[in-house]
PDB file of N, CA and C in Angstrom:
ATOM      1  N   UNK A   1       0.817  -1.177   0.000  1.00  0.00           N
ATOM      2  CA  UNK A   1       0.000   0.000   0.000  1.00  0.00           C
ATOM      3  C   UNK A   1       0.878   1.265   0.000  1.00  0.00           C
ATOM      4  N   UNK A   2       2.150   1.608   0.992  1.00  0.00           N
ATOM      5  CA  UNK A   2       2.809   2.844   0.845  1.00  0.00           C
ATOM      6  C   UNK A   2       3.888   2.198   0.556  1.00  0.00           C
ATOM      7  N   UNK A   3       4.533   3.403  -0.093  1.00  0.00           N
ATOM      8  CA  UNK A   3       6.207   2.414  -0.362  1.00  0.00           C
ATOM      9  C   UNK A   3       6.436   2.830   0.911  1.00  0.00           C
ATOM     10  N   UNK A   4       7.845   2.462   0.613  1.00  0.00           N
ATOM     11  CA  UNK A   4       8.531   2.376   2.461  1.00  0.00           C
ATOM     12  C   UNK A   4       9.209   3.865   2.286  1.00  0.00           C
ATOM     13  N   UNK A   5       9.365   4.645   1.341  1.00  0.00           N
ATOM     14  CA  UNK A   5      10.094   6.186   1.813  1.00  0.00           C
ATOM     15  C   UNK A   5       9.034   7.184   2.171  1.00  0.00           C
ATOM     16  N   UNK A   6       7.704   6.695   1.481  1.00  0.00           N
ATOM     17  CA  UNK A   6       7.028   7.813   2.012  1.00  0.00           C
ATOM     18  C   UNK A   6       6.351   7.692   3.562  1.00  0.00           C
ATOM     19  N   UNK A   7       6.872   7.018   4.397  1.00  0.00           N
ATOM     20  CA  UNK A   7       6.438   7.243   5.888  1.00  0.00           C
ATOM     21  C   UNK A   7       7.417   7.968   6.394  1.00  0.00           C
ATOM     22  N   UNK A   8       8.597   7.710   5.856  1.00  0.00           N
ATOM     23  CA  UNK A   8      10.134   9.034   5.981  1.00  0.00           C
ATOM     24  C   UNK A   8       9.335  10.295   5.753  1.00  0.00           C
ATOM     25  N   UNK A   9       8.628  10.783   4.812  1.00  0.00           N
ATOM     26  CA  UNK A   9       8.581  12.040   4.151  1.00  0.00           C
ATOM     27  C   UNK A   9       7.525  11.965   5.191  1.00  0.00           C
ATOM     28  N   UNK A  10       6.436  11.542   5.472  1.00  0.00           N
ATOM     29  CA  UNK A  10       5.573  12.088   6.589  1.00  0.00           C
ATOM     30  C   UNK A  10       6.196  12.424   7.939  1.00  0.00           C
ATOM     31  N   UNK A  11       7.036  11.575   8.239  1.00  0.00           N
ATOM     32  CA  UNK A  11       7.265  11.726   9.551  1.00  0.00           C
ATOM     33  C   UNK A  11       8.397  13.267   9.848  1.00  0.00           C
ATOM     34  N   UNK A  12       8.880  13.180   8.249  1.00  0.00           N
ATOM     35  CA  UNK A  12       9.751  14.620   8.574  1.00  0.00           C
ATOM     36  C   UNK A  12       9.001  15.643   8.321  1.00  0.00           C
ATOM     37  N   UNK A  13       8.174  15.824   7.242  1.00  0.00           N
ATOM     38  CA  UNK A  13       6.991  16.924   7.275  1.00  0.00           C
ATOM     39  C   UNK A  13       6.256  16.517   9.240  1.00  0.00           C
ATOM     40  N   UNK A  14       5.796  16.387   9.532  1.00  0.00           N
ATOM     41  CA  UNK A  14       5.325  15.577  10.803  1.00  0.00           C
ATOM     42  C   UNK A  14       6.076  16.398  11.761  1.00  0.00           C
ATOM     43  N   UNK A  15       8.000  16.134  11.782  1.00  0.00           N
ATOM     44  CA  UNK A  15       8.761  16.743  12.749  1.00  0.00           C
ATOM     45  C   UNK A  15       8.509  18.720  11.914  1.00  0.00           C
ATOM     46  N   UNK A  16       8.700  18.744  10.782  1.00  0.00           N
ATOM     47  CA  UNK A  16       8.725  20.499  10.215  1.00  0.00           C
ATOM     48  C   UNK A  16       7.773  21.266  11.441  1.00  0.00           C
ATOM     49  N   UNK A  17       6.197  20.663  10.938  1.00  0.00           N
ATOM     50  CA  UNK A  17       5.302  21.244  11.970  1.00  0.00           C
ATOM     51  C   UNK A  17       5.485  21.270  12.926  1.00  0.00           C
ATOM     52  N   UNK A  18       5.932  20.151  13.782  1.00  0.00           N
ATOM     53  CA  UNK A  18       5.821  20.620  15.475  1.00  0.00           C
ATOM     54  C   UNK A  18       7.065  21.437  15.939  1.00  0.00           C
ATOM     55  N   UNK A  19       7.798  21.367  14.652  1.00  0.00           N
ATOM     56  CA  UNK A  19       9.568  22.558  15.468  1.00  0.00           C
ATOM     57  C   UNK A  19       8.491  23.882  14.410  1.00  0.00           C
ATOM     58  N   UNK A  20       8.169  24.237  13.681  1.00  0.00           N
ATOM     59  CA  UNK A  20       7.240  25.654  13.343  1.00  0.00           C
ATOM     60  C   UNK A  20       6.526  25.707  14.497  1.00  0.00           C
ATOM     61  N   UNK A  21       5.652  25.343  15.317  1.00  0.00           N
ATOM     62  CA  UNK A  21       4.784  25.234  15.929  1.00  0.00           C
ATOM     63  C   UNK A  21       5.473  25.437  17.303  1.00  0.00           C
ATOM     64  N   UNK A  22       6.500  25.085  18.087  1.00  0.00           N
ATOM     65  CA  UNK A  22       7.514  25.461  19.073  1.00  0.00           C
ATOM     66  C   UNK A  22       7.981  26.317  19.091  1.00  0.00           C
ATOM     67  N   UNK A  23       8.811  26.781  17.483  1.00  0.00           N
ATOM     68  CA  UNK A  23       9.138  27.990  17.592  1.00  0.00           C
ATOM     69  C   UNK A  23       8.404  29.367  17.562  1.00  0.00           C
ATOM     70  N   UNK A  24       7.251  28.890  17.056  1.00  0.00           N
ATOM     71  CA  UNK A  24       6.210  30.057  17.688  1.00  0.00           C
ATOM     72  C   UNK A  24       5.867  30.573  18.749  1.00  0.00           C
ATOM     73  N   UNK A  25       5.630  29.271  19.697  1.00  0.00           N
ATOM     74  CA  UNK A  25       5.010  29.358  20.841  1.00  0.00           C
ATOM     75  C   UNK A  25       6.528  30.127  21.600  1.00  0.00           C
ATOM     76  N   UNK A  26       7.654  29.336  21.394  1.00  0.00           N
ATOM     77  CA  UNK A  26       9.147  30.524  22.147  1.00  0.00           C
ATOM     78  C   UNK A  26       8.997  31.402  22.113  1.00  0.00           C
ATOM     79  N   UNK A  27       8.508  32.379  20.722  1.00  0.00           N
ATOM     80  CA  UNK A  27       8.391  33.580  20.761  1.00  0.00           C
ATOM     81  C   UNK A  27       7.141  34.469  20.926  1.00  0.00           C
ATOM     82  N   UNK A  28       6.001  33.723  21.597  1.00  0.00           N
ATOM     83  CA  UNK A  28       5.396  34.510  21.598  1.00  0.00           C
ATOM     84  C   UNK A  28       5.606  34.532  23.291  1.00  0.00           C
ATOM     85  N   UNK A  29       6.080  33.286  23.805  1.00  0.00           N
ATOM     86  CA  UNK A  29       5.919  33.735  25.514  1.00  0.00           C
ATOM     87  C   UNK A  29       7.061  34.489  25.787  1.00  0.00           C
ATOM     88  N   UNK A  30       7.776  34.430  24.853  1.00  0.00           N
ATOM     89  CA  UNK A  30       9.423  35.398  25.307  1.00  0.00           C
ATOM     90  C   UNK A  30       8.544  37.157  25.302  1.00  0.00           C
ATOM     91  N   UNK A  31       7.677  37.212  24.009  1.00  0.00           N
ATOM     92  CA  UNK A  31       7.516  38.958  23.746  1.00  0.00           C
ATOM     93  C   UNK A  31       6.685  38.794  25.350  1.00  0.00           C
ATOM     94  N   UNK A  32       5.790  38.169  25.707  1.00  0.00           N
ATOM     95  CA  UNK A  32       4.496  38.769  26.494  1.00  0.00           C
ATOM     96  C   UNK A  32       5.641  38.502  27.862  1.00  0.00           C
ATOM     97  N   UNK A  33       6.525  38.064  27.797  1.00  0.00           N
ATOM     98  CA  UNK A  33       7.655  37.921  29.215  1.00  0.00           C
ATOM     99  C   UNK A  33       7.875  39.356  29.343  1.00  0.00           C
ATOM    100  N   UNK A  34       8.744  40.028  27.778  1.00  0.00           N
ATOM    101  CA  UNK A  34       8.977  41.577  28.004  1.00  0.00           C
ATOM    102  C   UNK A  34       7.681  42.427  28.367  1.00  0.00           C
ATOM    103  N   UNK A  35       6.707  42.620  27.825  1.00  0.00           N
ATOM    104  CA  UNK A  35       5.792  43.461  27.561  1.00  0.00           C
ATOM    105  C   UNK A  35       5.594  43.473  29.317  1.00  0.00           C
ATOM    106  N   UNK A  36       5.378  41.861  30.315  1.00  0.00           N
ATOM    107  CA  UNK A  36       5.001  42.023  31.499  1.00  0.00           C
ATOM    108  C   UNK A  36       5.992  42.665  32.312  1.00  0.00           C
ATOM    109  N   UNK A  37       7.361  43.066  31.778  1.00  0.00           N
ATOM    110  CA  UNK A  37       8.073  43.618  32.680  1.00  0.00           C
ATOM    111  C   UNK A  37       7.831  45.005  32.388  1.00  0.00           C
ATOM    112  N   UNK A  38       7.671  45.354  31.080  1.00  0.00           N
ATOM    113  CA  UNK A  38       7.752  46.731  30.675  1.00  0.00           C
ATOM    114  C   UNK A  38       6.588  47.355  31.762  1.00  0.00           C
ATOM    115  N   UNK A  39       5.182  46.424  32.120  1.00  0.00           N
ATOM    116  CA  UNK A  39       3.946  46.656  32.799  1.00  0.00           C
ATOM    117  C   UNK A  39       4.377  46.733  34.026  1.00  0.00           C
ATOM    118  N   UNK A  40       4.862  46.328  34.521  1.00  0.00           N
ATOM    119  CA  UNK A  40       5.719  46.117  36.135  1.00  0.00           C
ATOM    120  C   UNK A  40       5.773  47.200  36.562  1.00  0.00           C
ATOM    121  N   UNK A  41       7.231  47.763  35.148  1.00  0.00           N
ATOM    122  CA  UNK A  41       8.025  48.869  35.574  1.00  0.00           C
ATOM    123  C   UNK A  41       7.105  50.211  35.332  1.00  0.00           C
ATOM    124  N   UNK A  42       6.296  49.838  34.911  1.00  0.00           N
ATOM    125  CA  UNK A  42       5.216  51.215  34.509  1.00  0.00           C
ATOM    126  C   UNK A  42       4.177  51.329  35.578  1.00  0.00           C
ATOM    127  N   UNK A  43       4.153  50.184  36.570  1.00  0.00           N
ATOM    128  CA  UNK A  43       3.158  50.332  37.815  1.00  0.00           C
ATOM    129  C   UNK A  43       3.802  50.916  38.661  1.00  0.00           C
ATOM    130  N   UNK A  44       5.471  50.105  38.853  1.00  0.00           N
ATOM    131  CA  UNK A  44       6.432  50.807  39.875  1.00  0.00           C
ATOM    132  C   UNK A  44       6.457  52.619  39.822  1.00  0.00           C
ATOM    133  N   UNK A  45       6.687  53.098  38.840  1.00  0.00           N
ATOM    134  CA  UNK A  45       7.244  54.452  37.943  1.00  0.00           C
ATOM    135  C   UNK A  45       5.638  54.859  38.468  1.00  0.00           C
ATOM    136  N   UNK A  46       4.536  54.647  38.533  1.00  0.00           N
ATOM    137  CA  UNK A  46       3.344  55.274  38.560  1.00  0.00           C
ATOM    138  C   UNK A  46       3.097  55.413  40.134  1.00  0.00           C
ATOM    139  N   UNK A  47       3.522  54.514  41.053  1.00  0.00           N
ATOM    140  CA  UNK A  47       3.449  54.347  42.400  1.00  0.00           C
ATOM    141  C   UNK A  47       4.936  55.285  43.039  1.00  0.00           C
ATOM    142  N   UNK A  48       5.991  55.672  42.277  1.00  0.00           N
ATOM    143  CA  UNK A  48       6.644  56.220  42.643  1.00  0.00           C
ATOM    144  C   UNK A  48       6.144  57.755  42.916  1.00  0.00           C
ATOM    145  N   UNK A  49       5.537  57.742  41.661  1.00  0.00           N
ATOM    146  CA  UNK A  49       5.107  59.066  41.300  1.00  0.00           C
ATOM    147  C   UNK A  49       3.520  59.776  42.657  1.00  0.00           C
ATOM    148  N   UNK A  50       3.166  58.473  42.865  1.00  0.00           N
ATOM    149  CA  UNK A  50       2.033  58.768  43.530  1.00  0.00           C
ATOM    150  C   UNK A  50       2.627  59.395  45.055  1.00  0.00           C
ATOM    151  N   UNK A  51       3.629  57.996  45.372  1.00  0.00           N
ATOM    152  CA  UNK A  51       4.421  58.839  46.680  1.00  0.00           C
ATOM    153  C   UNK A  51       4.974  60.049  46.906  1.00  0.00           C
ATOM    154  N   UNK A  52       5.658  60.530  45.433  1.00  0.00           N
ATOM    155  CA  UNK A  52       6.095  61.843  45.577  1.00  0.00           C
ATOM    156  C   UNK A  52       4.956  63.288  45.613  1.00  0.00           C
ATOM    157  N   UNK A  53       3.811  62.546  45.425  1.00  0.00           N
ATOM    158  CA  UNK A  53       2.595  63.631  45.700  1.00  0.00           C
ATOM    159  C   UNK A  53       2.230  63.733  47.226  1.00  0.00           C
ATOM    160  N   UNK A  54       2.578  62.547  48.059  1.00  0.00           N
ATOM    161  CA  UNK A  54       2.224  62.178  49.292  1.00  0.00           C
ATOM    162  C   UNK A  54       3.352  63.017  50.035  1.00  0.00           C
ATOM    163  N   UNK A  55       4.612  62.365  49.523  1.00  0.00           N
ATOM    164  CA  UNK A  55       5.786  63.134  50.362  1.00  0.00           C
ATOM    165  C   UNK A  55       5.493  64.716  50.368  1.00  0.00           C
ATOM    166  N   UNK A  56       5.240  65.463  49.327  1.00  0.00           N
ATOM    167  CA  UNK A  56       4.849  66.788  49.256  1.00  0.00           C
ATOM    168  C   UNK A  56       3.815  67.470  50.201  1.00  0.00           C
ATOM    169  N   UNK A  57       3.135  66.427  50.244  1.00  0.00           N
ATOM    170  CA  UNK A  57       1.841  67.079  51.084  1.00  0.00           C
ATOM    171  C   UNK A  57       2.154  66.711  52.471  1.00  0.00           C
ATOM    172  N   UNK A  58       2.982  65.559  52.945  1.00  0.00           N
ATOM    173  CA  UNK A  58       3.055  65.801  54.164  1.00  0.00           C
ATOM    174  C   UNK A  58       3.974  66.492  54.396  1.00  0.00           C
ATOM    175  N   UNK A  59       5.376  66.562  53.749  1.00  0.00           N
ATOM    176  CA  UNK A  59       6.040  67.215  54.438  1.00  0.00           C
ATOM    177  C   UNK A  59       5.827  68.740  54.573  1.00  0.00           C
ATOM    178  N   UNK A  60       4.741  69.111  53.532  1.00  0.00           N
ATOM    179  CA  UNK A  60       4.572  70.593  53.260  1.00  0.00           C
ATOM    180  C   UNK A  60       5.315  71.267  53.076  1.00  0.00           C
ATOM    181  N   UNK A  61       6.074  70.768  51.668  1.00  0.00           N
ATOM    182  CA  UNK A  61       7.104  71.235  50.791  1.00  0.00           C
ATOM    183  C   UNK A  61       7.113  72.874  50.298  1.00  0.00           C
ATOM    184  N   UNK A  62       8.207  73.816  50.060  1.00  0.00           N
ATOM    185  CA  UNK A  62       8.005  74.741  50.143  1.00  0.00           C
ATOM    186  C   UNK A  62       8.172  74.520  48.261  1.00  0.00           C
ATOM    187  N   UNK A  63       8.246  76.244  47.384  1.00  0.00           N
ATOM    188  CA  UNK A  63       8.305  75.897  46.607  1.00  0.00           C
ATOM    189  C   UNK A  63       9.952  75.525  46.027  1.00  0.00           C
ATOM    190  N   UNK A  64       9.560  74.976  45.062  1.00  0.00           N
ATOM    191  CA  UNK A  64      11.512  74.071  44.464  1.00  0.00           C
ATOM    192  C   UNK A  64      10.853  73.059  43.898  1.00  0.00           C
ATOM    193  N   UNK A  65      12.420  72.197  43.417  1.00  0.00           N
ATOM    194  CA  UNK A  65      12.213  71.113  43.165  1.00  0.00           C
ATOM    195  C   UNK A  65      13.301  70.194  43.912  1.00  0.00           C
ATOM    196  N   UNK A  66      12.384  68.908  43.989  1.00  0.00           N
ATOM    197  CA  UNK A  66      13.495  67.602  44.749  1.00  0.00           C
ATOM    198  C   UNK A  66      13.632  66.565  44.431  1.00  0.00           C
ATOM    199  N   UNK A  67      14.102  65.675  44.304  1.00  0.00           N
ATOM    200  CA  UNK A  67      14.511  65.161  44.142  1.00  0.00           C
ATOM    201  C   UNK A  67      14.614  63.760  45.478  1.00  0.00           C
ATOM    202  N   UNK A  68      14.515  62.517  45.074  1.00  0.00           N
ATOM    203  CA  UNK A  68      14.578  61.504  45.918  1.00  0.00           C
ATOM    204  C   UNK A  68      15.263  60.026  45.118  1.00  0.00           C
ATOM    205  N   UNK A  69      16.279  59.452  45.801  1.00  0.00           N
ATOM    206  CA  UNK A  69      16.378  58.451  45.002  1.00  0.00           C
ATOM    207  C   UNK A  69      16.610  56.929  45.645  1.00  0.00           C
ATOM    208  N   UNK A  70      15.450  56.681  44.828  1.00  0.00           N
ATOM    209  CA  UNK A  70      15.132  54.948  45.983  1.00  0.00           C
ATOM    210  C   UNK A  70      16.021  54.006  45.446  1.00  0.00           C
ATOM    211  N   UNK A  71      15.863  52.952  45.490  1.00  0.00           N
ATOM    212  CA  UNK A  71      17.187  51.183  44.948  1.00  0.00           C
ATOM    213  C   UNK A  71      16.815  51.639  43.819  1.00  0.00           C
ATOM    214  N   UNK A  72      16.004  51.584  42.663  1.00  0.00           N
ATOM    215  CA  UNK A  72      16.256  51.297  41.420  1.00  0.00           C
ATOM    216  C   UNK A  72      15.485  52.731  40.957  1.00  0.00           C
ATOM    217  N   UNK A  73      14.888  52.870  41.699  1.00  0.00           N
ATOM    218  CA  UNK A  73      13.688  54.622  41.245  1.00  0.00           C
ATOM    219  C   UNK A  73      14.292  55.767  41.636  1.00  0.00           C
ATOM    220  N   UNK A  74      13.284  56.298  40.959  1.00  0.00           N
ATOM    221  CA  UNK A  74      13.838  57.918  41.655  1.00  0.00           C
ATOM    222  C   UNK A  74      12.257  58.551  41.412  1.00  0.00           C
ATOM    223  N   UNK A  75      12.452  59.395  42.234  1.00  0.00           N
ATOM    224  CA  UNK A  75      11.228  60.710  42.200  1.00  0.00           C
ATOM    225  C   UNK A  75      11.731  61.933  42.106  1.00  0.00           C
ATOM    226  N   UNK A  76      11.141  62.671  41.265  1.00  0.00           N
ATOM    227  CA  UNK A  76      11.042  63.966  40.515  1.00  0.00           C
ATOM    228  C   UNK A  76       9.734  64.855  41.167  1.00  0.00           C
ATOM    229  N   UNK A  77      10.593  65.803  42.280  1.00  0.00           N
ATOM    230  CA  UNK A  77       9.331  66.821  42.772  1.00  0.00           C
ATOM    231  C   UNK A  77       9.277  68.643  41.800  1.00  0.00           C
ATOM    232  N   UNK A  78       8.196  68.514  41.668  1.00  0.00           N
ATOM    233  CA  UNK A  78       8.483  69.955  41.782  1.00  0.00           C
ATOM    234  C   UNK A  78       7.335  70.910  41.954  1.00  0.00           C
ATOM    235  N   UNK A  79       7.061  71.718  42.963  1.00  0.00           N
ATOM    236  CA  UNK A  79       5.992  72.135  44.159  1.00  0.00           C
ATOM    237  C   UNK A  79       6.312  73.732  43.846  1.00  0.00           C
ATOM    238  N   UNK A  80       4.936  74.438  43.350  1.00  0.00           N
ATOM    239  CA  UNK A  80       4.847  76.264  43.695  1.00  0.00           C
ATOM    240  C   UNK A  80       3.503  76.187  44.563  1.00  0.00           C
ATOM    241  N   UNK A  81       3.848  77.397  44.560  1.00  0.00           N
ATOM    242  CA  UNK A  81       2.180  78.169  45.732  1.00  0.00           C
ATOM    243  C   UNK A  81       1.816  78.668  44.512  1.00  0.00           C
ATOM    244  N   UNK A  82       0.427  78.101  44.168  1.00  0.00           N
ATOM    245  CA  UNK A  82      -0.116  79.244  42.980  1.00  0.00           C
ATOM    246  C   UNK A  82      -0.802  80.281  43.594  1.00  0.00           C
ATOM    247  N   UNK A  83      -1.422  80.523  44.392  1.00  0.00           N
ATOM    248  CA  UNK A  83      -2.146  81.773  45.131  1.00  0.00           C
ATOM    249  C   UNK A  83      -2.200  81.846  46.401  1.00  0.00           C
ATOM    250  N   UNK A  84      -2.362  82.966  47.051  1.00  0.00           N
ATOM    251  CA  UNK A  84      -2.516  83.247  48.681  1.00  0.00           C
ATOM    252  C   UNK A  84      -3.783  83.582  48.691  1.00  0.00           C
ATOM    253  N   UNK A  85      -4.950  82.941  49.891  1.00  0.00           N
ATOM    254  CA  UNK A  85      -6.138  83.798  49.908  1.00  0.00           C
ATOM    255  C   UNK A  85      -6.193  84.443  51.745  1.00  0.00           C
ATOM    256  N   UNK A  86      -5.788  85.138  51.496  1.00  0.00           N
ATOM    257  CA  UNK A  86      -5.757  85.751  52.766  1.00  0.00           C
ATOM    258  C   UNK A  86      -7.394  86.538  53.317  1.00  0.00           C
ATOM    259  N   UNK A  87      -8.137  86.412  52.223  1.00  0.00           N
ATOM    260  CA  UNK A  87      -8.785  87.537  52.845  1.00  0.00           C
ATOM    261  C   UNK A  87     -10.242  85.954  53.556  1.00  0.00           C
ATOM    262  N   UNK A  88     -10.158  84.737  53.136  1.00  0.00           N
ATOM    263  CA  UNK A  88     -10.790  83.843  53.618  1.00  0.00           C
ATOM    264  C   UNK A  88     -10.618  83.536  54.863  1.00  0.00           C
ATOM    265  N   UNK A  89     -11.874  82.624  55.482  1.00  0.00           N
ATOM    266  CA  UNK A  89     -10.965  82.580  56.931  1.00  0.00           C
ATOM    267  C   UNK A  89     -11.455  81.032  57.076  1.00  0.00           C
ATOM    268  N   UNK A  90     -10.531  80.088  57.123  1.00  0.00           N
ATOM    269  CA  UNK A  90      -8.657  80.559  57.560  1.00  0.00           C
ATOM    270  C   UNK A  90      -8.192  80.836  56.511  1.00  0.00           C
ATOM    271  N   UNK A  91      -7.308  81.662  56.690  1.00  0.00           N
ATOM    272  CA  UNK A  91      -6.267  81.735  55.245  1.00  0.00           C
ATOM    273  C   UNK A  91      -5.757  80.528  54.478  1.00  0.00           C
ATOM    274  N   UNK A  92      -5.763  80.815  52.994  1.00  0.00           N
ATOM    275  CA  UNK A  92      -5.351  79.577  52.670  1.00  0.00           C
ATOM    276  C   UNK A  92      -4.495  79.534  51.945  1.00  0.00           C
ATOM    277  N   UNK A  93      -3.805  78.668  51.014  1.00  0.00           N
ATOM    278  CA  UNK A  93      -2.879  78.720  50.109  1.00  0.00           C
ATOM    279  C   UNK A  93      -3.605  77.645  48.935  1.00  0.00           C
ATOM    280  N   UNK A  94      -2.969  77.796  47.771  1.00  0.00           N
ATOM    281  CA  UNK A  94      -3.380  76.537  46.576  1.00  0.00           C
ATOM    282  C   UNK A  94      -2.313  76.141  45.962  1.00  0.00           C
ATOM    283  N   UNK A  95      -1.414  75.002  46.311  1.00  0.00           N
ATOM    284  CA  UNK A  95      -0.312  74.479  45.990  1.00  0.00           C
ATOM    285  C   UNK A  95      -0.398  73.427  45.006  1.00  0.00           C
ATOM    286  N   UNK A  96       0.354  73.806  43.637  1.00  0.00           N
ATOM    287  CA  UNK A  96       0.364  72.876  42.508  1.00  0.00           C
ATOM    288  C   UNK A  96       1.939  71.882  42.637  1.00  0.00           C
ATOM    289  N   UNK A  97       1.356  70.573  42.480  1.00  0.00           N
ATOM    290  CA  UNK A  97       2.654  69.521  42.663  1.00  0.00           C
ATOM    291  C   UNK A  97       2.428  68.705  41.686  1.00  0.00           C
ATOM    292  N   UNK A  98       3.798  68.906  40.670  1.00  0.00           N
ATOM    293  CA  UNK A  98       4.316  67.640  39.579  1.00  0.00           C
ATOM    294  C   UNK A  98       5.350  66.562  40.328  1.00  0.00           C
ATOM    295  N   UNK A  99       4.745  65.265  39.953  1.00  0.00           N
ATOM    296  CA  UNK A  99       5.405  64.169  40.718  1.00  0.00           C
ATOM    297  C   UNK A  99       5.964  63.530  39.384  1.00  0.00           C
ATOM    298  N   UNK A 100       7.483  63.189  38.979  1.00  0.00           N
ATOM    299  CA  UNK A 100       7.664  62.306  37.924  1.00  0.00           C
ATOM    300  C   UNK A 100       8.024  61.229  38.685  1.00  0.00           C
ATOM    301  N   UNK A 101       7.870  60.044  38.207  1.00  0.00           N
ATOM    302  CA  UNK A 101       8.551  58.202  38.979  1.00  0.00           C
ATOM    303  C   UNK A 101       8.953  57.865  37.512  1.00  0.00           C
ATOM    304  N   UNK A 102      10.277  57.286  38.368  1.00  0.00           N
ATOM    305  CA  UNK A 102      11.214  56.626  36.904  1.00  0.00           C
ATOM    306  C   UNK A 102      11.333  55.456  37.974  1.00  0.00           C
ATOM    307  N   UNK A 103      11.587  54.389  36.445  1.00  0.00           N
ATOM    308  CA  UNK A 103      11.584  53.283  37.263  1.00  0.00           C
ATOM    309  C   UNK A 103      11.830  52.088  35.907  1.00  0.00           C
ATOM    310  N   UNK A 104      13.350  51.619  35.835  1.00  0.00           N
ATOM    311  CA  UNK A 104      13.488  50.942  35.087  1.00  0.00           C
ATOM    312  C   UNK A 104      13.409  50.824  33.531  1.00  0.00           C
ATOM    313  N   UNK A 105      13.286  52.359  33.234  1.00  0.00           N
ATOM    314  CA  UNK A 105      13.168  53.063  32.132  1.00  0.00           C
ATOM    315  C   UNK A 105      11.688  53.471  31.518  1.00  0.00           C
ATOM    316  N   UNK A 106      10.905  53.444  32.858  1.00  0.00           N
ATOM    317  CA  UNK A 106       9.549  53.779  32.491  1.00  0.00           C
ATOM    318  C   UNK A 106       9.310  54.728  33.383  1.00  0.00           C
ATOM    319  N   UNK A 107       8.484  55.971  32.735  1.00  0.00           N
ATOM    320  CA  UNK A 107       8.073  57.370  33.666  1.00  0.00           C
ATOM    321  C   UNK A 107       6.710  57.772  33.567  1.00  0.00           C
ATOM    322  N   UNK A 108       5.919  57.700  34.620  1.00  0.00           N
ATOM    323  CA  UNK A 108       5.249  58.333  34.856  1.00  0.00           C
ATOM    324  C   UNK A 108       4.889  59.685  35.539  1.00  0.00           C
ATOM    325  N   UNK A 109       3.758  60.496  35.255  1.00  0.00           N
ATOM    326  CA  UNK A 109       4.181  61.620  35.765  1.00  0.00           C
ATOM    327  C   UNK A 109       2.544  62.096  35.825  1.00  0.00           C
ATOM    328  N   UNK A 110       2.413  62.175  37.346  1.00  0.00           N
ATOM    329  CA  UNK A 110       0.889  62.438  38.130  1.00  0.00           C
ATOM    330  C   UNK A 110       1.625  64.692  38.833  1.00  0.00           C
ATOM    331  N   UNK A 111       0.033  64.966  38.715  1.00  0.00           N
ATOM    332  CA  UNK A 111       0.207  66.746  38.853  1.00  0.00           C
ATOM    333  C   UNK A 111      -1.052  66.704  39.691  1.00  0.00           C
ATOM    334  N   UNK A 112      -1.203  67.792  40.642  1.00  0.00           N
ATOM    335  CA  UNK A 112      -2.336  67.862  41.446  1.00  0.00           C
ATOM    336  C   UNK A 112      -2.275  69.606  41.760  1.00  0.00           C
ATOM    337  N   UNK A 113      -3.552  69.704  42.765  1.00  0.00           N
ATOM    338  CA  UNK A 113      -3.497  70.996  43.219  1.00  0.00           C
ATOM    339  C   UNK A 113      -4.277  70.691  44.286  1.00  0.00           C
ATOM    340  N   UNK A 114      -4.102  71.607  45.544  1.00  0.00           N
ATOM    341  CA  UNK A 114      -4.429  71.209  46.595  1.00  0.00           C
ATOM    342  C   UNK A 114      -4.526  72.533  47.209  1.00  0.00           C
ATOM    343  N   UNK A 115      -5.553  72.315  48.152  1.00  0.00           N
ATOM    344  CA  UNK A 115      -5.631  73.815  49.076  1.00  0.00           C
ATOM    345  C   UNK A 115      -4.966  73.326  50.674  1.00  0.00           C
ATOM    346  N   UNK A 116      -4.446  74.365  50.917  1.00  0.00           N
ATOM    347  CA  UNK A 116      -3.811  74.315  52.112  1.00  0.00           C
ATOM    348  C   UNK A 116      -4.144  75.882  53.528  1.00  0.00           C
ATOM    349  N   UNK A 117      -4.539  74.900  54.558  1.00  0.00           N
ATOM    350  CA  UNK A 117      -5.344  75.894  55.448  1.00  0.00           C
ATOM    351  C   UNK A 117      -3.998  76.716  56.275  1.00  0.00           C
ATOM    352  N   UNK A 118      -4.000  77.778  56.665  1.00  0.00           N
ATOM    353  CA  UNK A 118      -2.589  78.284  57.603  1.00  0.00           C
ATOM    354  C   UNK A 118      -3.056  79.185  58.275  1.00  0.00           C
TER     355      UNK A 118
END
């Protein structure tokens, strides 16, 4: 019924597909390996950034910029007084804060404004 070479030719067409079919699958879990770190480092960089809005407000940063640098991150402050309302009571202030987070070559960068009672 078959000659005897063509179960050779199936079985190597047979091996073609499953090494095409491997080497696909290598590369697709290798990209979604990067992409989940790139996501990591873009949560880290976003949580950095969130702290440096926190550090600002508690420490009740004057205006400047600062700077902080953690194991692999860093935070990027930089804090003005946009207005004085003195004639309210209590007096207040309205302080604008840019927070950048780096983090593994990913940056995020959260801004707020906040009133402050004195």
């Amino acid at each position: 019924m078959y000659k005897r070479g063509s179960i050779l030719i199936y079985a190597v067409f047979l091996l073609l597909v499953f090494s095409f079919i491997g080497v696909s699958l290598v590369n697709m879990l290798s990209g979604e390996n990067i992409s989940s770190v790139e996501e990591l480092n873009s949560s880290k960089a976003f949580f950095l950034a969130e702290s440096g809005i926190e550090i600002a407000m508690v420490k009740n940063l004057s205006d400047g910029n600062y700077n902080y640098n953690l194991d692999k991150g860093k935070i990027i402050l930089s804090v003005r007084k946009i207005t004085d309302d003195n004639e309210s009571y209590p007096p207040s202030s309205i302080i604008y804060i840019s927070s950048l987070g780096e983090y593994g070559g990913a940056k995020r960068k959260l801004e707020t404004k906040y009133r402050t009672y004195y």
